[in-house]
C-alpha atoms as a PDB file:
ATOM      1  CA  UNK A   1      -9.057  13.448  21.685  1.00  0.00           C
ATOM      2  CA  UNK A   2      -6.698  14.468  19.092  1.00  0.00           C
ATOM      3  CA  UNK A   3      -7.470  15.788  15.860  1.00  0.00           C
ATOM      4  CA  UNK A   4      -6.700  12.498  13.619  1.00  0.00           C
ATOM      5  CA  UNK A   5      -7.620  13.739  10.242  1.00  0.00           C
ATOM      6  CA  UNK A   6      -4.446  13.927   7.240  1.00  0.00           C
ATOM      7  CA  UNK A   7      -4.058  15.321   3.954  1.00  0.00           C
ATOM      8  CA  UNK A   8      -2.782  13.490   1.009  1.00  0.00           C
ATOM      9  CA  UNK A   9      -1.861  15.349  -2.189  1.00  0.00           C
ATOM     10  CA  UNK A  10      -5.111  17.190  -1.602  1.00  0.00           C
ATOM     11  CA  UNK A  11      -6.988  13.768  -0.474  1.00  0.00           C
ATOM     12  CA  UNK A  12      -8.843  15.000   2.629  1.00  0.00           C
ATOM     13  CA  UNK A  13      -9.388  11.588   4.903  1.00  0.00           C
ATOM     14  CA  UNK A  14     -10.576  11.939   8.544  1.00  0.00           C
ATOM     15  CA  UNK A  15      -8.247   9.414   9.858  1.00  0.00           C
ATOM     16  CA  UNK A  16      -4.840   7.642   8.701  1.00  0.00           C
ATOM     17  CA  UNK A  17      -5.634   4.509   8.699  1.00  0.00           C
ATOM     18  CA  UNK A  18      -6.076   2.176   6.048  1.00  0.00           C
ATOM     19  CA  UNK A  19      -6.535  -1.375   4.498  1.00  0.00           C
ATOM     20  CA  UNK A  20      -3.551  -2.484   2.445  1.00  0.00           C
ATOM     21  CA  UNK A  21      -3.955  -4.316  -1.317  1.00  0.00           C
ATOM     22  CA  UNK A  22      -4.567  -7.834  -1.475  1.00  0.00           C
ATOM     23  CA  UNK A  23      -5.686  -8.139   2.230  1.00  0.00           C
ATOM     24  CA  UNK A  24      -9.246  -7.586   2.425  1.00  0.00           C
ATOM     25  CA  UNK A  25     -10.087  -8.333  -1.140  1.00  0.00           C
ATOM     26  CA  UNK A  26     -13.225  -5.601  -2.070  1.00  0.00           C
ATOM     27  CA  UNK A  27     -14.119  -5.492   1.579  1.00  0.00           C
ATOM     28  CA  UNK A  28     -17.374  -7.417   1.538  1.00  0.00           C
ATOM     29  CA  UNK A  29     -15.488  -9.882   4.412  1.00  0.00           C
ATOM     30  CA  UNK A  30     -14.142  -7.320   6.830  1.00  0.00           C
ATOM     31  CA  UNK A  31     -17.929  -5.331   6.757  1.00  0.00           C
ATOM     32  CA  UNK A  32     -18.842  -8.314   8.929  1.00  0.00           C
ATOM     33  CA  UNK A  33     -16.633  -7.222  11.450  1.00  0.00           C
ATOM     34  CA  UNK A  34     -16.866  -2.872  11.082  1.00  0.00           C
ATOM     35  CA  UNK A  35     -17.909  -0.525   8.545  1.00  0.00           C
ATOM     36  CA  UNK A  36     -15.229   0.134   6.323  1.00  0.00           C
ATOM     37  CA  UNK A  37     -16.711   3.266   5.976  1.00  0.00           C
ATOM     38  CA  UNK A  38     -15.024   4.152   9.447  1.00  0.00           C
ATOM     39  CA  UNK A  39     -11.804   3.750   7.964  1.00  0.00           C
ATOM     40  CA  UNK A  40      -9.428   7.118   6.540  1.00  0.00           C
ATOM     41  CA  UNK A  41      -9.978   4.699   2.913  1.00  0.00           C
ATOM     42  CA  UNK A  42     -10.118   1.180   1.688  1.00  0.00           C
ATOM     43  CA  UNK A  43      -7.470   0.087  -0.345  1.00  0.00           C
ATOM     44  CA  UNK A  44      -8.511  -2.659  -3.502  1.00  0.00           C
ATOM     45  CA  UNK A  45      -6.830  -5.904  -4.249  1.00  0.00           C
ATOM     46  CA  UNK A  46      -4.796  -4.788  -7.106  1.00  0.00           C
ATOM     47  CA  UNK A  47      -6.756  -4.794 -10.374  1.00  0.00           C
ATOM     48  CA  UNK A  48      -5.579  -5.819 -13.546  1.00  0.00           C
ATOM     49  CA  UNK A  49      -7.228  -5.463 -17.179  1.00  0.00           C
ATOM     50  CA  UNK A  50      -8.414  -8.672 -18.175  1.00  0.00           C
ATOM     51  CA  UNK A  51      -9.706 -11.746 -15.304  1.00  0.00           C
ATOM     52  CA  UNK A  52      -6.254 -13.505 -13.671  1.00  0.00           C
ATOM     53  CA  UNK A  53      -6.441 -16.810 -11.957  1.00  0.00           C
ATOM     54  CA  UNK A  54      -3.388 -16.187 -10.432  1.00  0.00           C
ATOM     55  CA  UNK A  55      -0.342 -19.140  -9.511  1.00  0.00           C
ATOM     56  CA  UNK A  56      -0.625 -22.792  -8.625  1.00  0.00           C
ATOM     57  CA  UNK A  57      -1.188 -24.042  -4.971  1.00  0.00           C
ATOM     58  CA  UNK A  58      -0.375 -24.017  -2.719  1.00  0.00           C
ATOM     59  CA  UNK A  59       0.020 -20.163  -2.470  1.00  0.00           C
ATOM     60  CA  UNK A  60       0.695 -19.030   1.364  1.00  0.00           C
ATOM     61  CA  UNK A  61       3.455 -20.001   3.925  1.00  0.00           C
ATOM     62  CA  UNK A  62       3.314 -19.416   6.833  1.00  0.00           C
ATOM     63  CA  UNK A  63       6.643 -17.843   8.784  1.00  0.00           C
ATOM     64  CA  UNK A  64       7.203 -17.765  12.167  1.00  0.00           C
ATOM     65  CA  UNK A  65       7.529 -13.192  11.933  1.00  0.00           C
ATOM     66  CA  UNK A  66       4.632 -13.487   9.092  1.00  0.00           C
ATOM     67  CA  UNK A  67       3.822 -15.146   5.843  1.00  0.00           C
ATOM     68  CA  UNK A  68       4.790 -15.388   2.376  1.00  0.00           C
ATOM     69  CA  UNK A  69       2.399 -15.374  -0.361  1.00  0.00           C
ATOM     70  CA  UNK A  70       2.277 -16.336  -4.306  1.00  0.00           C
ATOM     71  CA  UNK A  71      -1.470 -15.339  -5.003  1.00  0.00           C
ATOM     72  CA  UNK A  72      -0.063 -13.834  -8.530  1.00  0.00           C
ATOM     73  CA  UNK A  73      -2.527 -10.920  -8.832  1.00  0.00           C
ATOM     74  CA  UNK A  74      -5.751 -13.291  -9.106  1.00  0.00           C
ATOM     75  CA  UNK A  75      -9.160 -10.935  -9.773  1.00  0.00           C
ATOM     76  CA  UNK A  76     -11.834 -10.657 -11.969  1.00  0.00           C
ATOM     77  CA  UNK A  77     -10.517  -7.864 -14.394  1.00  0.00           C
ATOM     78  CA  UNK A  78     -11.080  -3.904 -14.189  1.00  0.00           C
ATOM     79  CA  UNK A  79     -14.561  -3.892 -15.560  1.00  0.00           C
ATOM     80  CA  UNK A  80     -16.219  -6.591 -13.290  1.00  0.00           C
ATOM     81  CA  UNK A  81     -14.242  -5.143 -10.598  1.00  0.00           C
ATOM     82  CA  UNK A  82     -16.343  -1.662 -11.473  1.00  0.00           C
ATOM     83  CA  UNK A  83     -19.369  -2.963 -11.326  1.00  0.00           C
ATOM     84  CA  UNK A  84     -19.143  -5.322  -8.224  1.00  0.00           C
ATOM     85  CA  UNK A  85     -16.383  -4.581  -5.795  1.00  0.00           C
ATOM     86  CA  UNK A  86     -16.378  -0.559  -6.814  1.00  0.00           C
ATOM     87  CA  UNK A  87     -20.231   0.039  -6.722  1.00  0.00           C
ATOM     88  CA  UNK A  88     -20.621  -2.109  -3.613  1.00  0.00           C
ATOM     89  CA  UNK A  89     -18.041   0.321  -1.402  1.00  0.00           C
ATOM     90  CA  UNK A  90     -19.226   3.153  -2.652  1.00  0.00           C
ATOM     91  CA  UNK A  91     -22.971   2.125  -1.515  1.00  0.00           C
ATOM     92  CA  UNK A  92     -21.400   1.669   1.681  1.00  0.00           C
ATOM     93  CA  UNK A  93     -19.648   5.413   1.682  1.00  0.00           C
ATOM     94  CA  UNK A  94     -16.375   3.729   1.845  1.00  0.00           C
ATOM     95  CA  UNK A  95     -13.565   6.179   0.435  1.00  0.00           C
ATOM     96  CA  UNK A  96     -11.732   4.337  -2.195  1.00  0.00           C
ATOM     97  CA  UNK A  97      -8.265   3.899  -2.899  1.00  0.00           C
ATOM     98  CA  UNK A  98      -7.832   1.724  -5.959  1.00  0.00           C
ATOM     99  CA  UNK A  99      -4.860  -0.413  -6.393  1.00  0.00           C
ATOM    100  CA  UNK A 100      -4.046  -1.337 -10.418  1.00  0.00           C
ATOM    101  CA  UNK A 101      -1.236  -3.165 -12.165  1.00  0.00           C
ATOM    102  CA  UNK A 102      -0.798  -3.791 -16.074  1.00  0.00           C
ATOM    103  CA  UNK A 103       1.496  -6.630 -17.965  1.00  0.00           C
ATOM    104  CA  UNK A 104       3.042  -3.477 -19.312  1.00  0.00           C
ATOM    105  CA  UNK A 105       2.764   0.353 -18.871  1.00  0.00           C
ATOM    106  CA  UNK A 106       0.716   0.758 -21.710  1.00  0.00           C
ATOM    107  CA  UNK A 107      -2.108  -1.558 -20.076  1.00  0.00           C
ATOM    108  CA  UNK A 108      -1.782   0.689 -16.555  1.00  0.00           C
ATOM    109  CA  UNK A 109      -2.904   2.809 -18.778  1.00  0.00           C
ATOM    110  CA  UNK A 110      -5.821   0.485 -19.992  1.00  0.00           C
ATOM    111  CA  UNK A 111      -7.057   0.009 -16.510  1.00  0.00           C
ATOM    112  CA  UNK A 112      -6.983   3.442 -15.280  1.00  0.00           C
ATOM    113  CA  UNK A 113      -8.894   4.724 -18.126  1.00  0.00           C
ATOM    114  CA  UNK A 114     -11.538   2.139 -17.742  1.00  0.00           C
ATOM    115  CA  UNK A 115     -11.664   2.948 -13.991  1.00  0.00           C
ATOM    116  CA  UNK A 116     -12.123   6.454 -14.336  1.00  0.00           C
ATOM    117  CA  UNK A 117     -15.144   5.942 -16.687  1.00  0.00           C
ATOM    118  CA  UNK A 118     -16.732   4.130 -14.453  1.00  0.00           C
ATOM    119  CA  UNK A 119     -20.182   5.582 -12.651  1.00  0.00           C
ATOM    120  CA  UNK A 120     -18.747   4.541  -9.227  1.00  0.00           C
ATOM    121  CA  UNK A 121     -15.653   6.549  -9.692  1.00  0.00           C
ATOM    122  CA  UNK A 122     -16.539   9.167  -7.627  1.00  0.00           C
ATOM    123  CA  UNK A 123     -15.873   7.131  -4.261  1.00  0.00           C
ATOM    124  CA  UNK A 124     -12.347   7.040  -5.154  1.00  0.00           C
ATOM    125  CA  UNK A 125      -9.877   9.367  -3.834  1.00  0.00           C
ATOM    126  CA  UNK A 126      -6.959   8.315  -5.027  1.00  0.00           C
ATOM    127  CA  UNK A 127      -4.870   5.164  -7.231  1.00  0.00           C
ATOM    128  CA  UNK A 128      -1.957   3.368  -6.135  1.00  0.00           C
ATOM    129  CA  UNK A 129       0.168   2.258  -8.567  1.00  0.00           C
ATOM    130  CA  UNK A 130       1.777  -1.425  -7.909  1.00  0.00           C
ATOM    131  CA  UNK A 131       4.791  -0.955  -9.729  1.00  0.00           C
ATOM    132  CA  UNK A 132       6.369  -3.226  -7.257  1.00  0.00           C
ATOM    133  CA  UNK A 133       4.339  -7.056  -6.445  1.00  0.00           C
ATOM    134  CA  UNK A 134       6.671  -9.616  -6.205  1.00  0.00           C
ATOM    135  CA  UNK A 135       4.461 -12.556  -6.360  1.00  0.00           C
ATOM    136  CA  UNK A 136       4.465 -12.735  -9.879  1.00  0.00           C
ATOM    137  CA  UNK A 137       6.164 -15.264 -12.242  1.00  0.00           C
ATOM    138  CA  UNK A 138       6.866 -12.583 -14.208  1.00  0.00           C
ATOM    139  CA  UNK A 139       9.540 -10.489 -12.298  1.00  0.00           C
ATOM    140  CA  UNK A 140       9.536  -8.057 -15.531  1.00  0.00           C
ATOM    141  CA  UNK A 141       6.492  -7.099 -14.084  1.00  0.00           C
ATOM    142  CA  UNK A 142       8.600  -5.253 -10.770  1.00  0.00           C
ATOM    143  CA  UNK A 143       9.313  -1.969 -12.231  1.00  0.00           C
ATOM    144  CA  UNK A 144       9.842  -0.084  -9.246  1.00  0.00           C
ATOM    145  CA  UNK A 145      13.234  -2.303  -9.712  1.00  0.00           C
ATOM    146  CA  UNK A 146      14.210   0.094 -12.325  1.00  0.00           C
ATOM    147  CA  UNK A 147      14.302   4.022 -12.297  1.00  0.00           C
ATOM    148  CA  UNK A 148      13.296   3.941 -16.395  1.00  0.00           C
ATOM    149  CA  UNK A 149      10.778   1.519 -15.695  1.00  0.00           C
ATOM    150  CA  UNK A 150       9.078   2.807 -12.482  1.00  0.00           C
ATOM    151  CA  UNK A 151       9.026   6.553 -14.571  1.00  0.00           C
ATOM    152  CA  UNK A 152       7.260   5.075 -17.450  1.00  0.00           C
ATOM    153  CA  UNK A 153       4.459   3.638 -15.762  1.00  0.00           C
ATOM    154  CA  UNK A 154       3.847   6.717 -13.563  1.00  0.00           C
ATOM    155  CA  UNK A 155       3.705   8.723 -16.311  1.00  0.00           C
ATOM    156  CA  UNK A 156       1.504   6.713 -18.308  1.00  0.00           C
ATOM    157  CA  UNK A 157      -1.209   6.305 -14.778  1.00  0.00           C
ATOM    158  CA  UNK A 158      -0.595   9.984 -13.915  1.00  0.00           C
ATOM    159  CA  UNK A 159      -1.615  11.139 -17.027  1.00  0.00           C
ATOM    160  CA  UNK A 160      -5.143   9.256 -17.405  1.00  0.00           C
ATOM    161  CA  UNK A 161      -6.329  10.183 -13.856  1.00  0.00           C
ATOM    162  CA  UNK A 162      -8.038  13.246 -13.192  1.00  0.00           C
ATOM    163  CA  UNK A 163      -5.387  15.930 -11.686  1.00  0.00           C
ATOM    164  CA  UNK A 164      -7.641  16.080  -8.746  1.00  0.00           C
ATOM    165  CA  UNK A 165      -7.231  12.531  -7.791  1.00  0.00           C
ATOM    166  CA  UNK A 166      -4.082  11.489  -6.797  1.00  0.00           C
ATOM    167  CA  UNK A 167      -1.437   8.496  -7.727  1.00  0.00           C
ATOM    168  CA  UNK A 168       0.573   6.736  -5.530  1.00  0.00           C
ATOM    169  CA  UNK A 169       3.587   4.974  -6.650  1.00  0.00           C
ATOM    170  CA  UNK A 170       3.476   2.160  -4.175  1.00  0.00           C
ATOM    171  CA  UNK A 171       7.607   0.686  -3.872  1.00  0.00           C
ATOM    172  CA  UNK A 172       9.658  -2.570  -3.189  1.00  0.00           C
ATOM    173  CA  UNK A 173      11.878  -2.541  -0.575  1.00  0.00           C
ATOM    174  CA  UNK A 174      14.216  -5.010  -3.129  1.00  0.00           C
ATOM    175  CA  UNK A 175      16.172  -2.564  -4.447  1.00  0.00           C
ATOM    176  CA  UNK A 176      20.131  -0.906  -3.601  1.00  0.00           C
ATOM    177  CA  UNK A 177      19.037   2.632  -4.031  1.00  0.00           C
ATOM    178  CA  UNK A 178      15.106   3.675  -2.865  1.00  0.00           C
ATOM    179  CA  UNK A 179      15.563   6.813  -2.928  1.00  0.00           C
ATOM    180  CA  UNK A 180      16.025   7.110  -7.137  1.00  0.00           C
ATOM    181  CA  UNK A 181      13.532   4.802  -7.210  1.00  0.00           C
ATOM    182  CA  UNK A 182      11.014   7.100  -5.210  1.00  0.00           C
ATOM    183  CA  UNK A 183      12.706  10.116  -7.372  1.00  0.00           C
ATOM    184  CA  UNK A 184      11.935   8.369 -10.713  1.00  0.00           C
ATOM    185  CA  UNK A 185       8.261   8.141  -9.627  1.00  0.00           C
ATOM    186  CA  UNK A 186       7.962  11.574  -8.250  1.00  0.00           C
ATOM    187  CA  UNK A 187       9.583  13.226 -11.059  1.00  0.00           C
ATOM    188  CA  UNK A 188       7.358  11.199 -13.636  1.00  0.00           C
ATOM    189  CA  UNK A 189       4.097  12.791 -11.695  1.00  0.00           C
ATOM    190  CA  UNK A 190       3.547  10.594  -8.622  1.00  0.00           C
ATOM    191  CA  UNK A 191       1.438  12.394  -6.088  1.00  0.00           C
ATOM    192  CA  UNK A 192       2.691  10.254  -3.043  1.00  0.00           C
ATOM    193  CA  UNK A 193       4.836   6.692  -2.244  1.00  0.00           C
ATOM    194  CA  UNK A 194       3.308   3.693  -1.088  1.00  0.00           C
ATOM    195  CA  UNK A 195       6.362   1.868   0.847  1.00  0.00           C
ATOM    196  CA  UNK A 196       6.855  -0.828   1.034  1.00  0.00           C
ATOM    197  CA  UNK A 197       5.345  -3.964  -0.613  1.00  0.00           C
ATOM    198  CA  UNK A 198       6.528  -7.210   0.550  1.00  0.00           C
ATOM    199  CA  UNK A 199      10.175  -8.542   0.437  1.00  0.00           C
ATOM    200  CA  UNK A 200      10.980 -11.827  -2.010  1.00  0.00           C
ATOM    201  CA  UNK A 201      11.680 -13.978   0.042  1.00  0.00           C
ATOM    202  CA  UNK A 202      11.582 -18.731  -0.267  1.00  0.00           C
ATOM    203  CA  UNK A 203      10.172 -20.916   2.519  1.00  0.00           C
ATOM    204  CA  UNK A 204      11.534 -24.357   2.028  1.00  0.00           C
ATOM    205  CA  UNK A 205       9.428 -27.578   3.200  1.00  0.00           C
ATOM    206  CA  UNK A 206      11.599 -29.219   5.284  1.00  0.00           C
ATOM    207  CA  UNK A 207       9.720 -32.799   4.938  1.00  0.00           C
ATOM    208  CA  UNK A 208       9.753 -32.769   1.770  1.00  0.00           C
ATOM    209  CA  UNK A 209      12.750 -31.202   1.067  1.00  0.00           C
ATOM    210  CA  UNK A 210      11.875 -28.743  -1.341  1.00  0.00           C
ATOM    211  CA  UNK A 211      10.478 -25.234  -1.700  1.00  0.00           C
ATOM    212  CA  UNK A 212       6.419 -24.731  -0.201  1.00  0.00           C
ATOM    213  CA  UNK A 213       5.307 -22.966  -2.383  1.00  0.00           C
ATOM    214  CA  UNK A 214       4.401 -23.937  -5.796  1.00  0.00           C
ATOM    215  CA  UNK A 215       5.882 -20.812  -7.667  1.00  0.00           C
ATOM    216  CA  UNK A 216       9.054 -21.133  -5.345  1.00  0.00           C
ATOM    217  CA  UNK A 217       9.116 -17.553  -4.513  1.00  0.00           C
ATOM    218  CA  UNK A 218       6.567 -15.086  -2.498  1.00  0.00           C
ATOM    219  CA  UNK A 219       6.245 -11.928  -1.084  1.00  0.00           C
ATOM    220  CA  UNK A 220       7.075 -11.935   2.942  1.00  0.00           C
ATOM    221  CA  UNK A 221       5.058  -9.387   4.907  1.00  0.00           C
ATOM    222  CA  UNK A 222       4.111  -9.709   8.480  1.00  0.00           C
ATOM    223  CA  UNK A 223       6.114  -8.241  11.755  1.00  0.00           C
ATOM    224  CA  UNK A 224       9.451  -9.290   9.897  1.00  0.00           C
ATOM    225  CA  UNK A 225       8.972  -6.310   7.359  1.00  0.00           C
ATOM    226  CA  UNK A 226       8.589  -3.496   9.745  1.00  0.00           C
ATOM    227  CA  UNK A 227      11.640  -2.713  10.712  1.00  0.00           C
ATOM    228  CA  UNK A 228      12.585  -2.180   6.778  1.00  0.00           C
ATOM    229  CA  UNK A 229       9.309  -0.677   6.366  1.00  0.00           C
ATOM    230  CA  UNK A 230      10.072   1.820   8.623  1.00  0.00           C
ATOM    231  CA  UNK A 231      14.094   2.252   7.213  1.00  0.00           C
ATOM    232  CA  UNK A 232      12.776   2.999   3.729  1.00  0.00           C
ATOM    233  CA  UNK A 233      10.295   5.616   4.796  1.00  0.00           C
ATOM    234  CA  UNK A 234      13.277   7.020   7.274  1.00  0.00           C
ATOM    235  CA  UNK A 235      15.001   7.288   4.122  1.00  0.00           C
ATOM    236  CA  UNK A 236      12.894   8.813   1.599  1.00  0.00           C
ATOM    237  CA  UNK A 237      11.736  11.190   4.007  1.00  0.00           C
ATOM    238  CA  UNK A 238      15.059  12.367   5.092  1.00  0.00           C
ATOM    239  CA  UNK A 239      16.034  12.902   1.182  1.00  0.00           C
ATOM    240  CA  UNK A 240      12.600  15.359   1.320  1.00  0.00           C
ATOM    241  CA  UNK A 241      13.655  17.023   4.211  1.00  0.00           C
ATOM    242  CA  UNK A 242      17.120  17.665   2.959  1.00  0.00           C
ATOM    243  CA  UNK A 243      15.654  19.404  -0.236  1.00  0.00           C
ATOM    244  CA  UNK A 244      17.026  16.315  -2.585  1.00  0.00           C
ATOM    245  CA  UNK A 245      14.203  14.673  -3.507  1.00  0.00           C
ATOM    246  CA  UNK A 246      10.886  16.301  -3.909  1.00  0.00           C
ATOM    247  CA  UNK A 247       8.051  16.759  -0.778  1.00  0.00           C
ATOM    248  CA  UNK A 248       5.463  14.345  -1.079  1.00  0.00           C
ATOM    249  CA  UNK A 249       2.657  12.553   1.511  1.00  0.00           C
ATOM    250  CA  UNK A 250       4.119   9.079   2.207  1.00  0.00           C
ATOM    251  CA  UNK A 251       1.619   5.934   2.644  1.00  0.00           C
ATOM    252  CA  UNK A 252       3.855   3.688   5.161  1.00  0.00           C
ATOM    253  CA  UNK A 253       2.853  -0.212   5.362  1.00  0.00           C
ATOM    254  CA  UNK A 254       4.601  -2.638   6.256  1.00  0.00           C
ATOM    255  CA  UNK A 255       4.147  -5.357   9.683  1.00  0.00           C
ATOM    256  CA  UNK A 256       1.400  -3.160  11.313  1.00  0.00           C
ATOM    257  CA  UNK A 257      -0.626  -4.834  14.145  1.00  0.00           C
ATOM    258  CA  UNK A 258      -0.906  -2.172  16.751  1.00  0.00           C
ATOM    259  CA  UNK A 259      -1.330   1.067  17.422  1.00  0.00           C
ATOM    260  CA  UNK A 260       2.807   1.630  18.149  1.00  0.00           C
ATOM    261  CA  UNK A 261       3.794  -0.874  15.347  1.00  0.00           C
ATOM    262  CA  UNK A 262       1.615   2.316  13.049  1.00  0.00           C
ATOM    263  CA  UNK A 263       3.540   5.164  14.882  1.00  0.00           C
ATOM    264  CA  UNK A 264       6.770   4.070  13.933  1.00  0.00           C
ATOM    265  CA  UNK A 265       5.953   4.595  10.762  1.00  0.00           C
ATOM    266  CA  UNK A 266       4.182   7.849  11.567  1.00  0.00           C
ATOM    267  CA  UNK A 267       7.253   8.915  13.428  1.00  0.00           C
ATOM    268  CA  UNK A 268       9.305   7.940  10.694  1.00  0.00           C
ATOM    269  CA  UNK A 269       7.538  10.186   7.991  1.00  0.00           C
ATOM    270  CA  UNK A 270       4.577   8.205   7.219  1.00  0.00           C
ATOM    271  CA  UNK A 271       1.059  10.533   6.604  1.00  0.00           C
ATOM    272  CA  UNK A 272      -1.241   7.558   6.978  1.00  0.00           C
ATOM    273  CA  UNK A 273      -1.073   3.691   7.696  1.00  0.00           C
ATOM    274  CA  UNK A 274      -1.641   0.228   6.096  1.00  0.00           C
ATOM    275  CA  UNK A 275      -2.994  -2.609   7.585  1.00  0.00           C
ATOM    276  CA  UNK A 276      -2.485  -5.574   5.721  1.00  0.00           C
ATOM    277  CA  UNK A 277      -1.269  -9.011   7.401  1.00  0.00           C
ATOM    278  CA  UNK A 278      -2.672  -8.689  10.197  1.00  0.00           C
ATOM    279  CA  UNK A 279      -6.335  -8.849   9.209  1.00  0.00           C
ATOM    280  CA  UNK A 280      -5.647 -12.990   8.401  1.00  0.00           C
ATOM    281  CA  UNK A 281      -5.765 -13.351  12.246  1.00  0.00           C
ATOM    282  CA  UNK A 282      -7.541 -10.695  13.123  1.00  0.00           C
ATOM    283  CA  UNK A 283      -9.799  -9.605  11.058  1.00  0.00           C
ATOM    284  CA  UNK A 284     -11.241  -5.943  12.942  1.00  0.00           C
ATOM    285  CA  UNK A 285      -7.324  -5.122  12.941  1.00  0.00           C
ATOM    286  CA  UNK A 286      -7.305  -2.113  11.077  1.00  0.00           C
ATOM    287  CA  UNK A 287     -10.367   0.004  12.987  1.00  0.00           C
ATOM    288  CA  UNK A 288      -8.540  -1.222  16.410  1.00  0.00           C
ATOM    289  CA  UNK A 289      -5.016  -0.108  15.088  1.00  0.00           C
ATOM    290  CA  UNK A 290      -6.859   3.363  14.431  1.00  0.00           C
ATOM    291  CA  UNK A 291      -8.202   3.489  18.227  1.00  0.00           C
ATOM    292  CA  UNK A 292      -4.725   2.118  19.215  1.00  0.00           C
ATOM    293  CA  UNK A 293      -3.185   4.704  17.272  1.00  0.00           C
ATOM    294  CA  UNK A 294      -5.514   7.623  18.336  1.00  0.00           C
ATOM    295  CA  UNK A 295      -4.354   6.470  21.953  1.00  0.00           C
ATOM    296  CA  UNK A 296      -0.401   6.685  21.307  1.00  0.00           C
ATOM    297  CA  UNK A 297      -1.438  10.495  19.572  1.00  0.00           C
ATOM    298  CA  UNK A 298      -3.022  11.409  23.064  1.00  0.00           C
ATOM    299  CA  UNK A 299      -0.379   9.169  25.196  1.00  0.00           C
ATOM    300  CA  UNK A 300       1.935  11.980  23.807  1.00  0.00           C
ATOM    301  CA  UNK A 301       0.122  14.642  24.308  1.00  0.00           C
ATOM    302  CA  UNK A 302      -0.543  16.194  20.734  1.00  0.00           C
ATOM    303  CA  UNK A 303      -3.732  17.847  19.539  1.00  0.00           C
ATOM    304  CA  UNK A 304      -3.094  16.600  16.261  1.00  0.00           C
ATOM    305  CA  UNK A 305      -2.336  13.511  14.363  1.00  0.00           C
ATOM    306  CA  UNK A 306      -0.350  15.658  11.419  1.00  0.00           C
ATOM    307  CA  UNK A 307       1.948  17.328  14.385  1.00  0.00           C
ATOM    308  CA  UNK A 308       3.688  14.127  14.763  1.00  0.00           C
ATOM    309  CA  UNK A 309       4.563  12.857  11.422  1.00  0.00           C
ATOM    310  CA  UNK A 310       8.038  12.937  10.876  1.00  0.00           C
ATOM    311  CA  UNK A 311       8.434  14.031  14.566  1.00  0.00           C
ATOM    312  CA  UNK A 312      11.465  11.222  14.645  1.00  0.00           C
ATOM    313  CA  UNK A 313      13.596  12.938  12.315  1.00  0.00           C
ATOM    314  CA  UNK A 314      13.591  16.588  14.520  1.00  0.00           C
ATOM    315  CA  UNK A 315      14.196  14.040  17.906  1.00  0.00           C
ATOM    316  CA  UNK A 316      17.132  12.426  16.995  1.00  0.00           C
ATOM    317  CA  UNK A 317      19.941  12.210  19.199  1.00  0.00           C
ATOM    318  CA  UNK A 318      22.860  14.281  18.085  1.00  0.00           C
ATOM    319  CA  UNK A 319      26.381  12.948  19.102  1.00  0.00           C
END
């Protein structure tokens, strides 16, 4: 069996695989189903400072390539987060990657430092940065829309967390140029890119004649996404490889429900996997994407999981 361990920014995780934000809440639901424990790390619900209660209902569409959703950020706030969702992973030996968002930068800024004071800190292993969640009525809230923006914030997050632990700028696909985006947050400090979050897209209720869901827009993900998913880590990654934009580990996520749907992404310059969508119909999705995945590694014949990261950009066809 191949080696399926990966390194991000110094983050040691013995598999790629992971949950992606807003999916499996603190992962209290998908324990029912395997040990999160199992997985290369859990990644939070995005956390905000204070408690959110999120948009109206109804809140989810389905599509027929995936869904749309309006949750808005709903949680209980960074410090009951700490003491519930945190302390309960880390009792289960779960390795943490915390996602957290802010009304402004200067409130990132309030939720990391809160998070890192917290005595369950220790389980994390790294913090993703959503810069980029549509769902919002807000859409000031997108930085990752803007180079200035998306640089701010980064700075502000990458500059209260521990240099040992590192940030990941997680991006919107919603934008003309990714690459300055992914620039912006590298240059401000980013450790890594998270790409992509979901698309903005409308669903309209065709009864009724008007849009589904009750704050109009939401954020598609699903099958749909995975073919940009997979474009915008093609991208970013070729910019690395061509010495324009600076090397970092790439978190790909975007449509993943199988083992092949993860090695695009793999193949396309991704160092570890999200599983997000997929867990609404099937909730033990992201431990049998890893055995699906570990498969595909063999299938090929590599010893190692790390060999064939990027291994689409050295195969492709010349004319």
């Amino acid at each position: 069996m191949a080696d399926m361990s990966t390194t991000l920014a110094g983050a040691s995780l013995p598999n790629p695989v992971m949950t992606a934000s807003g999916c499996a809440a603190g992962g209290k639901e998908l324990q029912r189903f395997f040990p999160v424990s199992e997985l290369g790390a859990f990644v939070t619900k995005t956390v905000m400072r204070d408690p959110r209660s999120g948009r109206p209902t109804p809140r989810m569409a389905e599509t027929p390539s995936g869904m749309l959703n309006s949750i808005g950020l709903q949680g209980p706030g960074i410090d009951a987060f700490c003491e519930q969702d945190l302390a309960w992973l880390q009792a289960q030996g779960a390795r943490v990657l915390v996602s957290v968002a802010g009304n402004t930068a200067e409130e990132f800024g309030e939720v990391v430092e809160r998070l890192v004071a917290s005595p369950a800190w220790e389980c994390v292993v790294g913090v993703e940065a959503n810069i980029s969640c549509p769902n919002v009525a807000n859409r000031g809230l997108v930085f990752a829309c803007d180079p200035v923006s998306s640089e701010r914030v980064v700075r502000i997050v990458r500059g209260r967390v521990p240099a040992s632990v590192p940030v990941f700028a997680k991006l919107t696909p919603d934008v003309t140029d990714i690459v300055a985006i992914a620039a912006a947050a590298l240059g401000a400090g980013a450790s890594g890119l998270t790409m992509v979050n979901t698309l903005l897209g409308i669903v309209i209720d065709t009864d009724r004649l008007r849009p589904q869901l009750a704050g109009v827009t939401g954020g598609l993900s699903g099958p749909a996404v995975r073919p940009v998913a997979v474009r915008a880590i093609w991208q970013v990654t070729a910019a690395m490889r061509a010495g324009t934009l600076a090397s970092a580990p790439v978190i790909g996520v975007g449509g993943v429900r199988t083992g092949r749907d993860a090695l695009e992404l793999v193949a396309a310059g991704a160092s570890a996997v999200q599983v997000g969508t997929s867990t609404f119909n099937d909730p033990s999705a992201p431990r049998r994407v890893l055995t699906e995945l570990e498969a595909e590694i063999d299938r090929h014949g590599f010893d190692r999981f790390a060999d064939v990261v990027g291994i689409a950009h050295e195969r492709m066809a010349r004319p």
